[in-house]
N, C-alpha and C. Protein backbone atom coordinates (compact mmCIF):
# COMPACT_ATOMS: atom_id res chain seq x y z
N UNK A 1 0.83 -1.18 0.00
CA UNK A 1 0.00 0.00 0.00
C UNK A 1 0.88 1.25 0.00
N UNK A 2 0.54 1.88 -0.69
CA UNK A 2 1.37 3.31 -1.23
C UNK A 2 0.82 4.65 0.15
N UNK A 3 1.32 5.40 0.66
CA UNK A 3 1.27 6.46 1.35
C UNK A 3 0.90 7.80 0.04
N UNK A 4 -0.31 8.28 0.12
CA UNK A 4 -0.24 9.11 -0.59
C UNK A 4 -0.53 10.34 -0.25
N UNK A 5 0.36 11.19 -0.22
CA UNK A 5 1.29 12.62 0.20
C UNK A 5 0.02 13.63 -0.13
N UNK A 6 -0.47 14.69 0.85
CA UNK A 6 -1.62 15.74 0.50
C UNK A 6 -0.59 16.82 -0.15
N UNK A 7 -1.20 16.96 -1.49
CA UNK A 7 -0.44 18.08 -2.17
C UNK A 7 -1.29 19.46 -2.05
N UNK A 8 -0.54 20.36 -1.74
CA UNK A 8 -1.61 21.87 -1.32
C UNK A 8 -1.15 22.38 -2.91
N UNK A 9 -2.19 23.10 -3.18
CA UNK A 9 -2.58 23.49 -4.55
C UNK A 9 -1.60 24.81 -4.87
N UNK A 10 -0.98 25.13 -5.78
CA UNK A 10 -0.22 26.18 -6.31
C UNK A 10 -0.99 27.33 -6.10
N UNK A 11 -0.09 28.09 -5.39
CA UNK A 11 -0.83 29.80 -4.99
C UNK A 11 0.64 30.46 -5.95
N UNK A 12 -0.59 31.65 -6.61
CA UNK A 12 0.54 32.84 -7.09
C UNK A 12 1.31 32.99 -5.90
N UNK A 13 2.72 33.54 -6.17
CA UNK A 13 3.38 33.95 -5.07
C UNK A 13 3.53 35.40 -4.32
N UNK A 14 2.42 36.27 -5.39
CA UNK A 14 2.00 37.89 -4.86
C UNK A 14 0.71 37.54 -4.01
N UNK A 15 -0.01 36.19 -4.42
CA UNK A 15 -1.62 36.29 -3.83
C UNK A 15 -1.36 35.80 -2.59
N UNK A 16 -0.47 35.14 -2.29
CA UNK A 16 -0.10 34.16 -1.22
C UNK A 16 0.53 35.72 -0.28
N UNK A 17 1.34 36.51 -0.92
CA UNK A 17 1.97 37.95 0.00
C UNK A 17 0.53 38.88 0.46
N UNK A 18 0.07 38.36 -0.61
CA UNK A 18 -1.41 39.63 -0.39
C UNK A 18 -2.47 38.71 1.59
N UNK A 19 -2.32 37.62 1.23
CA UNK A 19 -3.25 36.87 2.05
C UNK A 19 -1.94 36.99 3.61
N UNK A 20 -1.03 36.70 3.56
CA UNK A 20 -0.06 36.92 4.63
C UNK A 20 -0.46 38.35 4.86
N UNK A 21 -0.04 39.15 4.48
CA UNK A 21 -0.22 40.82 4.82
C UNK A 21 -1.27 40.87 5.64
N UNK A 22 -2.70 40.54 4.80
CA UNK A 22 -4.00 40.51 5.50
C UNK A 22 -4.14 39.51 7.18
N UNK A 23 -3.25 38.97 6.64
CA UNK A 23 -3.40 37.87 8.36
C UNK A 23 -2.85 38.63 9.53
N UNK A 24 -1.09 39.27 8.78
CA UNK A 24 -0.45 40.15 10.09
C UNK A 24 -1.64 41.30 10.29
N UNK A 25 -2.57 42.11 9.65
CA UNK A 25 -3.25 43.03 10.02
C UNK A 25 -3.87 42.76 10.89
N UNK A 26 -4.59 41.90 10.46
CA UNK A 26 -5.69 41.51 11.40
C UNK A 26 -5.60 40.57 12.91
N UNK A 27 -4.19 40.39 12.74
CA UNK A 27 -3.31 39.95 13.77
C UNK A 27 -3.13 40.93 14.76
N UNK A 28 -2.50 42.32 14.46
CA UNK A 28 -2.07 42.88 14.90
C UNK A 28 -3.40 43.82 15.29
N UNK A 29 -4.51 44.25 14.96
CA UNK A 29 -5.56 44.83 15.10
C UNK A 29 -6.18 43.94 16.13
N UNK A 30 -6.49 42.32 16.13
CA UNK A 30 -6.76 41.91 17.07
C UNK A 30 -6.27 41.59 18.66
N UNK A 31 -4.71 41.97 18.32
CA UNK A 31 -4.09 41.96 19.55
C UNK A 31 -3.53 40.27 19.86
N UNK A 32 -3.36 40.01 18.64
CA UNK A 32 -2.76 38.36 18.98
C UNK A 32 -1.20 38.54 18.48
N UNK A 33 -0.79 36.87 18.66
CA UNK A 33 0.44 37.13 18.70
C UNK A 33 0.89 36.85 17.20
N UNK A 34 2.08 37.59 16.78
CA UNK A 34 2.76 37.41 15.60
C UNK A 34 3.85 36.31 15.83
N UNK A 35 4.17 35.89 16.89
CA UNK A 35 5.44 35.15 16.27
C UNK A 35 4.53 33.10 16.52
N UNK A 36 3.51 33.14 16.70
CA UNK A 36 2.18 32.01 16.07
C UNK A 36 2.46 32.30 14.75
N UNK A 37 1.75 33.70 14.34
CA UNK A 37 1.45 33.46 12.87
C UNK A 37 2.26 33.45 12.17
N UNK A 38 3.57 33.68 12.41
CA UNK A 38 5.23 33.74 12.01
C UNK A 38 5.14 31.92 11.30
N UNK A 39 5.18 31.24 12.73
CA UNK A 39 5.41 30.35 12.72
C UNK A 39 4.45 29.20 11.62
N UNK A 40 3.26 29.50 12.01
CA UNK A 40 2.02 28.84 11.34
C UNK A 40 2.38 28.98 9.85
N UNK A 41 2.03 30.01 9.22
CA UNK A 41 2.35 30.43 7.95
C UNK A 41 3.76 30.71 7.00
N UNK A 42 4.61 30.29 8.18
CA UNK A 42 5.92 30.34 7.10
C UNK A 42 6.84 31.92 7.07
N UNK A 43 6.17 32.50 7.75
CA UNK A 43 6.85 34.36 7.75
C UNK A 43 8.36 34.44 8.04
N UNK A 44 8.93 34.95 6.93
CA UNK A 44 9.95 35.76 7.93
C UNK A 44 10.05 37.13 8.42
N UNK A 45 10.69 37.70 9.32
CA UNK A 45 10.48 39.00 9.33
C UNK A 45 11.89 39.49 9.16
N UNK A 46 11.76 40.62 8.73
CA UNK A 46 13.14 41.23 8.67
C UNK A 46 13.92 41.82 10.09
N UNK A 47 12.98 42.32 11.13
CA UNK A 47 13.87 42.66 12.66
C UNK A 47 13.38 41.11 13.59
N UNK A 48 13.92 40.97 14.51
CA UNK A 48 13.53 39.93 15.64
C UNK A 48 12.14 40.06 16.02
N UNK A 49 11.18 39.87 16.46
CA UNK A 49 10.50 39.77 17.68
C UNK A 49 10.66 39.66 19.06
């Protein structure tokens, strides 16, 4: 029996910046933490946290 691997579907790589952007906003408007959504989604940031 073969293991068969979930492939996540090809995102443009501006639509994928556009949907990150929108997450830190609403991150940061809600008062949660960024270095979750850092982590969750793959972010880097350019200063530390």
């Amino acid at each position: 029996m073969e293991k068969k691997e979930k492939k996540q579907p090809v995102m443009n790589v501006f639509l994928r910046m556009l949907e990150d952007k929108r997450a830190i906003r609403e991150c940061i408007r809600k008062g949660g933490d960024l270095k979750t959504l850092e982590q969750s989604r793959g972010i880097k940031f350019a200063k530390p946290l």
